[in-house]
Protein backbone atom coordinates (compact mmCIF):
# COMPACT_ATOMS: atom_id res chain seq x y z
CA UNK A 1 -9.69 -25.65 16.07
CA UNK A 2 -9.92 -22.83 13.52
CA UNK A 3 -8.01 -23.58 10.37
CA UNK A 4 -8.43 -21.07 7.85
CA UNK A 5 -5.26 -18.67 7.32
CA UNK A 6 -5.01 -15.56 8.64
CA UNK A 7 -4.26 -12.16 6.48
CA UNK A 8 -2.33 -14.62 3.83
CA UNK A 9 -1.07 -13.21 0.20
CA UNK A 10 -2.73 -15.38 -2.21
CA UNK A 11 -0.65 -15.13 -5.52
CA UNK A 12 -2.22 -16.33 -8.67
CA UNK A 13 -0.68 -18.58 -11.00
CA UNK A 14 -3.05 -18.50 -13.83
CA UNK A 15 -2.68 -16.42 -17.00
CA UNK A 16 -6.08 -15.15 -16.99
CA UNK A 17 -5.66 -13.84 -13.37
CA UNK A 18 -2.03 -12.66 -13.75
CA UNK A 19 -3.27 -10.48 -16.85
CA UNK A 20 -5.78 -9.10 -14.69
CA UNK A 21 -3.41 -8.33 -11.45
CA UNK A 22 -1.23 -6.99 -14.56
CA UNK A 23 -3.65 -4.28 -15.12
CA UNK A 24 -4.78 -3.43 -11.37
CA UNK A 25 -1.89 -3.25 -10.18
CA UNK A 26 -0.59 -0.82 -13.52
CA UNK A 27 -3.69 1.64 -12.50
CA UNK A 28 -2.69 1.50 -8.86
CA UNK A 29 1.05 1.84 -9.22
CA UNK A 30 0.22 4.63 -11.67
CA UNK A 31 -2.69 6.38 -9.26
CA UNK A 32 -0.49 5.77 -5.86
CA UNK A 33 2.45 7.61 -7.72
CA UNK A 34 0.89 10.28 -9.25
CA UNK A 35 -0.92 10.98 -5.76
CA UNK A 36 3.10 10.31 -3.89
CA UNK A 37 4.33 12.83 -6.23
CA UNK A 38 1.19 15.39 -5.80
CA UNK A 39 1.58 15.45 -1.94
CA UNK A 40 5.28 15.74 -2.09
CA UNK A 41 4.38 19.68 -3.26
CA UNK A 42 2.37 20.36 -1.07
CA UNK A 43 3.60 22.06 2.00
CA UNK A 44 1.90 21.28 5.46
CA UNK A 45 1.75 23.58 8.16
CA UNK A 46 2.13 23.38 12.13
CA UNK A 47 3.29 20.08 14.00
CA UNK A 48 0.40 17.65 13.13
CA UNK A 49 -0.47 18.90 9.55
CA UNK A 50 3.46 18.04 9.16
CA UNK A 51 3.04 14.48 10.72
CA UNK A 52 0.06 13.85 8.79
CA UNK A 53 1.94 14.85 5.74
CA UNK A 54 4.81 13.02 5.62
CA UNK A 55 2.72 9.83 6.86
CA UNK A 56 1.05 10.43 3.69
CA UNK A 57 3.62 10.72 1.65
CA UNK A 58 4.94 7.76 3.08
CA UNK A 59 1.78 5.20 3.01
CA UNK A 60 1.30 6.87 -1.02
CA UNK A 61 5.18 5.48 -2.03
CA UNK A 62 4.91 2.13 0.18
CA UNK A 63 1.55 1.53 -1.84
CA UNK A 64 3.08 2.32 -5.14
CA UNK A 65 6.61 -0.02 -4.11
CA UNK A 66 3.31 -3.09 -3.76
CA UNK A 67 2.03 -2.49 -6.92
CA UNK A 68 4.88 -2.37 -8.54
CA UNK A 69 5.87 -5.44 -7.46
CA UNK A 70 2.26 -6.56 -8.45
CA UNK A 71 3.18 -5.47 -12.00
CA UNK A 72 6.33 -7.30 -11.85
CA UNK A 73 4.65 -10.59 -10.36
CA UNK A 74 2.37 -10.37 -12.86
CA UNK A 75 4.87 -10.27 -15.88
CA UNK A 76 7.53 -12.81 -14.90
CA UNK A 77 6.09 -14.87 -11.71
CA UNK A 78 9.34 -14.98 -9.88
CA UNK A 79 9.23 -17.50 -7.20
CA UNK A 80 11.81 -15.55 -5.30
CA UNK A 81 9.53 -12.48 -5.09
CA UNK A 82 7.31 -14.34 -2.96
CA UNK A 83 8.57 -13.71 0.55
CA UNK A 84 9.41 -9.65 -0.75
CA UNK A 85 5.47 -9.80 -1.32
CA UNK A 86 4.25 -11.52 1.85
CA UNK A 87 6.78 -9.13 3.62
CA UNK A 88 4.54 -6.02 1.43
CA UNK A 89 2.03 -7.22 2.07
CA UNK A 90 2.21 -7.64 6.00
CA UNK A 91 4.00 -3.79 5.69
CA UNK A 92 0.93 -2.61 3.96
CA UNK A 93 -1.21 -3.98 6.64
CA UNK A 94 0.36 -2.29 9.12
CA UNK A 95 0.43 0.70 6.86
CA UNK A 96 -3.63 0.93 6.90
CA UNK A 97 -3.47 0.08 10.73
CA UNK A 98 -1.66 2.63 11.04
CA UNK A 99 -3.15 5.44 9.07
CA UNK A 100 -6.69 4.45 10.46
CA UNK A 101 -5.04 5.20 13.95
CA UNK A 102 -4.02 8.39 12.77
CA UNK A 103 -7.38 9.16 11.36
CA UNK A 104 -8.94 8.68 14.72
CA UNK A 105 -6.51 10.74 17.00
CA UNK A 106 -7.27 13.58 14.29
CA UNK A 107 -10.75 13.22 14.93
CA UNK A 108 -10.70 13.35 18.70
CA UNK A 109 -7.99 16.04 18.61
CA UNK A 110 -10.23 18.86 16.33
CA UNK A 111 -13.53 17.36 18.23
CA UNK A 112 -12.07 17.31 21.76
């Protein structure tokens, strides 16, 4: 019977790895906001460059939300922020499952 967990949020308790998730997750909070922020200007045009858009926009600001709660795990170690970050982290999964669906109906729809 298989026991290993499946797509599980390993937190680390350490000081040596919370300093480092301390400054990932500062460069990706930083990058994933900068980029929300960038696409938010942009305009998009017709019915699927406007869907494609706004999932973007979307999937930019649910990234930055994680790693800003990254940054804040990483400074304080609240235990009560650990079902908000299983619940990110599941979201964020589905996030990338989604987006990678996306990606391939834009492929088949300008090669089809």
């Amino acid at each position: 019977m298989d026991t290993e967990p499946k797509d599980s949020l390993i937190l680390p308790r350490k000081v040596g790895d919370r300093f480092l998730l301390f400054v990932f997750a500062s460069v990706l909070a930083g990058f994933f906001t900068l980029m929300s922020f960038a696409l938010r200007e942009r305009t998009a045009t017709g019915w699927l460059g406007s869907l494609l858009h706004g999932l973007a926009v979307e999937t930019m600001f649910t990234f930055a939300i994680f790693s800003l709660l990254g940054v804040v795990w990483a400074l304080f170690t609240p235990r009560r922020l650990d079902s908000v970050m299983a619940q990110g982290f599941r979201k964020v999964l589905t996030v990338i499952a989604v987006v990678l669906a996306a990606t391939v109906f834009t492929i088949l729809y300008y090669t089809l």
